[in-house]
PDB file of N, CA and C in Angstrom:
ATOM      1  N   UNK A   1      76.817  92.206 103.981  1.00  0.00           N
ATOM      2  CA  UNK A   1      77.542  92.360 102.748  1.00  0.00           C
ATOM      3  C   UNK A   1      77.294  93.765 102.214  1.00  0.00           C
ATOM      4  N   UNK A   2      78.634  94.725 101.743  1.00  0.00           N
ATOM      5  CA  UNK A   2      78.298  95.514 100.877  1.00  0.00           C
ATOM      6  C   UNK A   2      78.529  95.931  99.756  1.00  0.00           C
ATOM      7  N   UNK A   3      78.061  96.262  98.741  1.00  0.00           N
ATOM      8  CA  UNK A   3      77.709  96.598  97.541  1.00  0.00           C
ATOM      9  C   UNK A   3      78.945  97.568  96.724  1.00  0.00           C
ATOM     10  N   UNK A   4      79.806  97.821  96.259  1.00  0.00           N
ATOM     11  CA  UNK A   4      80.343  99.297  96.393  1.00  0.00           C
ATOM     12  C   UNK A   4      80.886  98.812  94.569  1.00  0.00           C
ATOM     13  N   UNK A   5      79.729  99.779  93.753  1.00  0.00           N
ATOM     14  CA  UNK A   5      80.489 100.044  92.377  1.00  0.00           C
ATOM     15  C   UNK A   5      81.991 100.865  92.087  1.00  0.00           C
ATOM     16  N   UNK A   6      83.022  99.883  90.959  1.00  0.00           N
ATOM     17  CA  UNK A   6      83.651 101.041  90.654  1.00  0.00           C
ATOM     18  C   UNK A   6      84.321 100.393  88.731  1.00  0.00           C
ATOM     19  N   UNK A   7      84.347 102.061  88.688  1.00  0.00           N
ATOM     20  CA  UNK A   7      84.356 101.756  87.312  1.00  0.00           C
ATOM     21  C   UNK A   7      86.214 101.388  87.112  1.00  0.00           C
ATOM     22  N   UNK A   8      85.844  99.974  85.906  1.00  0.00           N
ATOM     23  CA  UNK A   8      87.351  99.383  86.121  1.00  0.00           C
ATOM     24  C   UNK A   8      88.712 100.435  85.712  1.00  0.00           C
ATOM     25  N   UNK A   9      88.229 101.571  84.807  1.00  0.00           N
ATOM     26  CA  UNK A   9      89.455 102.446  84.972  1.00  0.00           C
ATOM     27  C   UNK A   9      90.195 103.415  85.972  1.00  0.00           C
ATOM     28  N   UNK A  10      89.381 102.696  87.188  1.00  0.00           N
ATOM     29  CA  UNK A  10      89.747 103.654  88.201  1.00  0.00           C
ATOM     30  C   UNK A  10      90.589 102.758  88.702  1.00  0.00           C
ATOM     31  N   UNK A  11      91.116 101.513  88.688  1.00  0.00           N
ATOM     32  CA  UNK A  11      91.818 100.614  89.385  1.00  0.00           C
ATOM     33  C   UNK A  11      92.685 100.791  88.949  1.00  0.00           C
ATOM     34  N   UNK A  12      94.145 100.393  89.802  1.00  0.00           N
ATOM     35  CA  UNK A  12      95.381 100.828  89.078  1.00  0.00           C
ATOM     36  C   UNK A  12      96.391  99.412  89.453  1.00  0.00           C
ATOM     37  N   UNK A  13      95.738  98.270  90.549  1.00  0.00           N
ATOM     38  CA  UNK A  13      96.529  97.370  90.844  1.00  0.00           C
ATOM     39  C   UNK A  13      95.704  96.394  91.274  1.00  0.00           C
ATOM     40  N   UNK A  14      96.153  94.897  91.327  1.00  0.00           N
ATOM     41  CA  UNK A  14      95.237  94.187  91.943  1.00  0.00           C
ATOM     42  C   UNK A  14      95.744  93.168  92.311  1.00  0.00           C
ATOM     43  N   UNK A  15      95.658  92.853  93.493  1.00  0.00           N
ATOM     44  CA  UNK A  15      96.542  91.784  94.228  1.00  0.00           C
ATOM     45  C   UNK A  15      95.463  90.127  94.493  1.00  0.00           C
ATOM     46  N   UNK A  16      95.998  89.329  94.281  1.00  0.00           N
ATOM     47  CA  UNK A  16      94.974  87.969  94.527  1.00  0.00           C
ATOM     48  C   UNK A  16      95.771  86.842  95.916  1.00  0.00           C
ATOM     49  N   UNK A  17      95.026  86.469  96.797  1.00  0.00           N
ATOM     50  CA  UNK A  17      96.224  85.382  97.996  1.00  0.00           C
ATOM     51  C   UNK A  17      95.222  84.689  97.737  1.00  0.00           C
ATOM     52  N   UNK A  18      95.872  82.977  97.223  1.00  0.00           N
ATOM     53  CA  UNK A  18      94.795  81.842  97.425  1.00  0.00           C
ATOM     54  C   UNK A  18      94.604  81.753  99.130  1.00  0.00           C
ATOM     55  N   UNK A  19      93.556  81.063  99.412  1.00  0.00           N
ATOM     56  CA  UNK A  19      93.052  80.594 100.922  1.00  0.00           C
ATOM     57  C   UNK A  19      92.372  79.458 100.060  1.00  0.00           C
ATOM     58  N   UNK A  20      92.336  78.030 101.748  1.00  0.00           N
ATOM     59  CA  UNK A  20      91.970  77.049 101.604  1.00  0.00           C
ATOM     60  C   UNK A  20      92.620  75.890 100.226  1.00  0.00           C
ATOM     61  N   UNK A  21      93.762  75.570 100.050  1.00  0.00           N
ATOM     62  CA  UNK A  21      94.891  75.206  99.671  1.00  0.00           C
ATOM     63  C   UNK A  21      93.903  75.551  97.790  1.00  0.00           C
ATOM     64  N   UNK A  22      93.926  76.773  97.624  1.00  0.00           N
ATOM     65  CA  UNK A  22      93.512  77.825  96.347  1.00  0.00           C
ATOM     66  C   UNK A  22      92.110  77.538  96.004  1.00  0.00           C
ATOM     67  N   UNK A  23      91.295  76.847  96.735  1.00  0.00           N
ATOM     68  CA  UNK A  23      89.919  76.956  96.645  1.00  0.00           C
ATOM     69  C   UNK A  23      88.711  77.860  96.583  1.00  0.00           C
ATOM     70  N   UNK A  24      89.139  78.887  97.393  1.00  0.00           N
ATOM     71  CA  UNK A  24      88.981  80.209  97.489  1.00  0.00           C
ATOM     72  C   UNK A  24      90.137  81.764  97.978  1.00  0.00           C
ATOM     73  N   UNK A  25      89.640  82.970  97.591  1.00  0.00           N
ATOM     74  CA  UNK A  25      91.245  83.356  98.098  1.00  0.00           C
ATOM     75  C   UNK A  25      90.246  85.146  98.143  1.00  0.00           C
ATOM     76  N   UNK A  26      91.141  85.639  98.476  1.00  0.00           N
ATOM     77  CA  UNK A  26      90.748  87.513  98.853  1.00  0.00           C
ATOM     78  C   UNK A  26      91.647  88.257  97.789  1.00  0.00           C
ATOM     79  N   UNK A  27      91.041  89.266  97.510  1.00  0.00           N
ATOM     80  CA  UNK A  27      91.368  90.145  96.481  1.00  0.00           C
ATOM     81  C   UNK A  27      91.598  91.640  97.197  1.00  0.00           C
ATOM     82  N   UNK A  28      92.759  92.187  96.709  1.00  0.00           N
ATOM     83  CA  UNK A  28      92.580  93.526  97.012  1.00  0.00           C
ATOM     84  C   UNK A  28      92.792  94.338  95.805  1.00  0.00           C
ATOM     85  N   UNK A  29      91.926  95.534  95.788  1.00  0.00           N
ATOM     86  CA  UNK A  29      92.298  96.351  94.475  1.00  0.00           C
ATOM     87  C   UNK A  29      92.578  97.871  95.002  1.00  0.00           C
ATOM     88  N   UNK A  30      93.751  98.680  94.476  1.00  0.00           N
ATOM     89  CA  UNK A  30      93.610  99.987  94.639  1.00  0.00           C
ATOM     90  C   UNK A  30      93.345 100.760  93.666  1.00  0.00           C
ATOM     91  N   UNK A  31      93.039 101.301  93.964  1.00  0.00           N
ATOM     92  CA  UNK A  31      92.356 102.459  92.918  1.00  0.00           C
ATOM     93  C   UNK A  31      92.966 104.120  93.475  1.00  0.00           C
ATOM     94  N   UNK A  32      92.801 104.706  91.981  1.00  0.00           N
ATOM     95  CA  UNK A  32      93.674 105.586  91.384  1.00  0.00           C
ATOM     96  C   UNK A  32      94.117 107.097  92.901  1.00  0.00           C
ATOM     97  N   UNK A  33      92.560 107.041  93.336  1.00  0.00           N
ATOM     98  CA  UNK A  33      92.614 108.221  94.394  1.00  0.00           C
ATOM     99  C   UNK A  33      93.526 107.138  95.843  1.00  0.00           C
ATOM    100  N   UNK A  34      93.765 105.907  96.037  1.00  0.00           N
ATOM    101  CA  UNK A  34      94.620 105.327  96.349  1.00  0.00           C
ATOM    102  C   UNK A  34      94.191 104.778  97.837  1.00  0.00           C
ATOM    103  N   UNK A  35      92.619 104.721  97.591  1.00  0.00           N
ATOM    104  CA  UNK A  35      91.661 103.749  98.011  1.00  0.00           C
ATOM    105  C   UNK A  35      91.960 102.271  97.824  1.00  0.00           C
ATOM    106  N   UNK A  36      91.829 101.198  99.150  1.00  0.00           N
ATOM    107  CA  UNK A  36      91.637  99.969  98.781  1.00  0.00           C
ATOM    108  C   UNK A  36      90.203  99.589  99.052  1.00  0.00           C
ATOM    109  N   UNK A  37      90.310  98.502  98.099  1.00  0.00           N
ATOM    110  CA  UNK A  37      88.687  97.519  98.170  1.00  0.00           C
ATOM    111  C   UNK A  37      88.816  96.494  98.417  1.00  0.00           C
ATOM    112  N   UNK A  38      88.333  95.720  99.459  1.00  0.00           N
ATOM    113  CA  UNK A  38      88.936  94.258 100.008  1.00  0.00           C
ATOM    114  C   UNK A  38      87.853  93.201  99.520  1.00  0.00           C
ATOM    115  N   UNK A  39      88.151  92.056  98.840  1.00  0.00           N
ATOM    116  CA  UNK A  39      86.947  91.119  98.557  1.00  0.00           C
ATOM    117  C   UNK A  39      87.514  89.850  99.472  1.00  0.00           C
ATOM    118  N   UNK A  40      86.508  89.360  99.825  1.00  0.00           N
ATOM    119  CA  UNK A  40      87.193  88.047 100.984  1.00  0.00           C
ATOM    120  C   UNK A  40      86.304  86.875 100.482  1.00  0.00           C
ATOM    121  N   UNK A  41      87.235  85.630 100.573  1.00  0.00           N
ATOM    122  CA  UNK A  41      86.465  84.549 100.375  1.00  0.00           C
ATOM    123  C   UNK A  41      85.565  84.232  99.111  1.00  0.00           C
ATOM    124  N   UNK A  42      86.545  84.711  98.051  1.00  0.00           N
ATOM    125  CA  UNK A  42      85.845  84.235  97.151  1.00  0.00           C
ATOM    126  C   UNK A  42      86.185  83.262  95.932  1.00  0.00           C
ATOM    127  N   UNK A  43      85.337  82.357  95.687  1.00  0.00           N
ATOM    128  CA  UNK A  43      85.313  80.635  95.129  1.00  0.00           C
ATOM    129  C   UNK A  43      86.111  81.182  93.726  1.00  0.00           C
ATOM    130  N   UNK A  44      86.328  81.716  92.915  1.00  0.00           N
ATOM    131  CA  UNK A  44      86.360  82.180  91.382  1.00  0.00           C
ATOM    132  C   UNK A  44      87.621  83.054  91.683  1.00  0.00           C
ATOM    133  N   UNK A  45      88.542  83.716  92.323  1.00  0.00           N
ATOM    134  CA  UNK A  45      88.966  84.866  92.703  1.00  0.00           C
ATOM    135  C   UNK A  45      89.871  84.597  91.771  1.00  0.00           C
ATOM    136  N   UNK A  46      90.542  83.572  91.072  1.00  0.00           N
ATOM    137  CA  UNK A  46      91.652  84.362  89.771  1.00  0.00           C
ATOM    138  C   UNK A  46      91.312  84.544  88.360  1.00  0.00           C
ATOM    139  N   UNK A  47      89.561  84.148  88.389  1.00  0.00           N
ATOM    140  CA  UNK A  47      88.888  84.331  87.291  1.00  0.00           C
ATOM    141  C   UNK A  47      88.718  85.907  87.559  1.00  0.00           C
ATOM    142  N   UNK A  48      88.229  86.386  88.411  1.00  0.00           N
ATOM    143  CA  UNK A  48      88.416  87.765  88.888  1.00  0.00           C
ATOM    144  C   UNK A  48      89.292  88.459  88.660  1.00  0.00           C
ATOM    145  N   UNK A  49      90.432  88.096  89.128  1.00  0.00           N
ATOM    146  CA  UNK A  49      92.041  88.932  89.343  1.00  0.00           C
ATOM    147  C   UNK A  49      92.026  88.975  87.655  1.00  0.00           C
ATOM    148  N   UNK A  50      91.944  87.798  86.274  1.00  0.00           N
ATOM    149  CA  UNK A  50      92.451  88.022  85.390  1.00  0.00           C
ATOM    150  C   UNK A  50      91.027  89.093  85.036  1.00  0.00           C
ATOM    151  N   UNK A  51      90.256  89.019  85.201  1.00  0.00           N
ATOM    152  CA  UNK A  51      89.304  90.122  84.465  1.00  0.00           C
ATOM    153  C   UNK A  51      89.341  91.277  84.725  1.00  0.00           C
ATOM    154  N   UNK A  52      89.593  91.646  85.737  1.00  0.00           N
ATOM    155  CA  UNK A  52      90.144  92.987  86.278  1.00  0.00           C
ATOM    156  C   UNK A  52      91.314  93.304  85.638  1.00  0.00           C
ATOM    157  N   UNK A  53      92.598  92.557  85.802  1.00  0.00           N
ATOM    158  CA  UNK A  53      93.700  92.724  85.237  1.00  0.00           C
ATOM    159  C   UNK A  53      93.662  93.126  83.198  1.00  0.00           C
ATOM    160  N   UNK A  54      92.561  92.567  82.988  1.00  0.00           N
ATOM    161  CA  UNK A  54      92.274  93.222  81.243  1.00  0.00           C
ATOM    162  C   UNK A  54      91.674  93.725  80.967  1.00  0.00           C
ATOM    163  N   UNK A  55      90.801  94.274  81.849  1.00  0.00           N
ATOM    164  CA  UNK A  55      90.223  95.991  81.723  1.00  0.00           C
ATOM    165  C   UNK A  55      90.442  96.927  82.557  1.00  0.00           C
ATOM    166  N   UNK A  56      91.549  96.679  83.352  1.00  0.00           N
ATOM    167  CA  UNK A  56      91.746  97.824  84.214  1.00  0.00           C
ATOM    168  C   UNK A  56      92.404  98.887  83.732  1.00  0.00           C
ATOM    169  N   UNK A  57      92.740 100.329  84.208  1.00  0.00           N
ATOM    170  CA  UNK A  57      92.726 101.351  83.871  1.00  0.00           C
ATOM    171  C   UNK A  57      94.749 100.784  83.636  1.00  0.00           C
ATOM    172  N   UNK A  58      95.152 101.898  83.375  1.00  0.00           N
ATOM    173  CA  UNK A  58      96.685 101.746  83.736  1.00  0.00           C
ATOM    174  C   UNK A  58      97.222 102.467  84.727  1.00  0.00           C
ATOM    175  N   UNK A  59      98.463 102.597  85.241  1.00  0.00           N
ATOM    176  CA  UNK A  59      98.889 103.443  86.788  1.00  0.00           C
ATOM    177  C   UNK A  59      99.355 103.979  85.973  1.00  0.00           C
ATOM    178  N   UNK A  60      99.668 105.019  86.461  1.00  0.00           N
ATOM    179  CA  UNK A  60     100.423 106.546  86.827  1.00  0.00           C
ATOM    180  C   UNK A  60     101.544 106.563  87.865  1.00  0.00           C
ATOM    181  N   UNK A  61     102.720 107.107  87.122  1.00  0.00           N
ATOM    182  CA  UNK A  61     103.706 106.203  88.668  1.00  0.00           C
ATOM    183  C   UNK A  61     103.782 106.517  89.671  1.00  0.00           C
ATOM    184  N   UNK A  62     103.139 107.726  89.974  1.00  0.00           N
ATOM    185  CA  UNK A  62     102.891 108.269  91.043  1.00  0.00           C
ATOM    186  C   UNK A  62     101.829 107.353  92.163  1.00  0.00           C
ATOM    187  N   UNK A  63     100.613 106.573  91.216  1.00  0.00           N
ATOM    188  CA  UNK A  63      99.913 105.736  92.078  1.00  0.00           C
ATOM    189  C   UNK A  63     100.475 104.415  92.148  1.00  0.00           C
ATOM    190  N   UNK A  64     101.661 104.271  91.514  1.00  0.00           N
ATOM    191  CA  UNK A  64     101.755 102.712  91.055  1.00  0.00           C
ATOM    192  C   UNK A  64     102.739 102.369  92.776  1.00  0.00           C
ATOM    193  N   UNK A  65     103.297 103.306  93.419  1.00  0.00           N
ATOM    194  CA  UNK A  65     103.535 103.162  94.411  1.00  0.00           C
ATOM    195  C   UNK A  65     102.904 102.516  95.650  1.00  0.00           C
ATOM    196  N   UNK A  66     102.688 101.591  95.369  1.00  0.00           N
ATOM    197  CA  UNK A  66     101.897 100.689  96.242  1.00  0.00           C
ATOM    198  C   UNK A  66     102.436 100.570  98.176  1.00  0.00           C
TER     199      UNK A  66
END
């Protein structure tokens, strides 16, 4: 497992797919320099997606180009 801080205004999008009929599911987030961060398998993941989603930074439309 690894560790990797980032501060939530650097995120600009965040995607959630349930797995295991929505029991658990993977997260992806991009961030502003237009880096992804992959989270897999995790039990809580739209308690996640909404907490991210209300402190995240805002896009720029230039990054919002997904």
């Amino acid at each position: 497992m690894e560790r990797v801080d980032v501060p939530l205004d650097e995120i600009v999008d965040i995607i959630a797919v349930g797995r295991g009929v929505g029991l658990w599911g993977d997260v992806v987030i991009t961030l502003k320099n237009k880096e992804k961060i992959e989270m897999r398998s995790l039990p809580n993941f739209k308690d996640v997606e909404a907490h991210i989603k209300k402190y995240m930074g805002t896009a720029d439309p230039e990054f919002a180009q997904i």
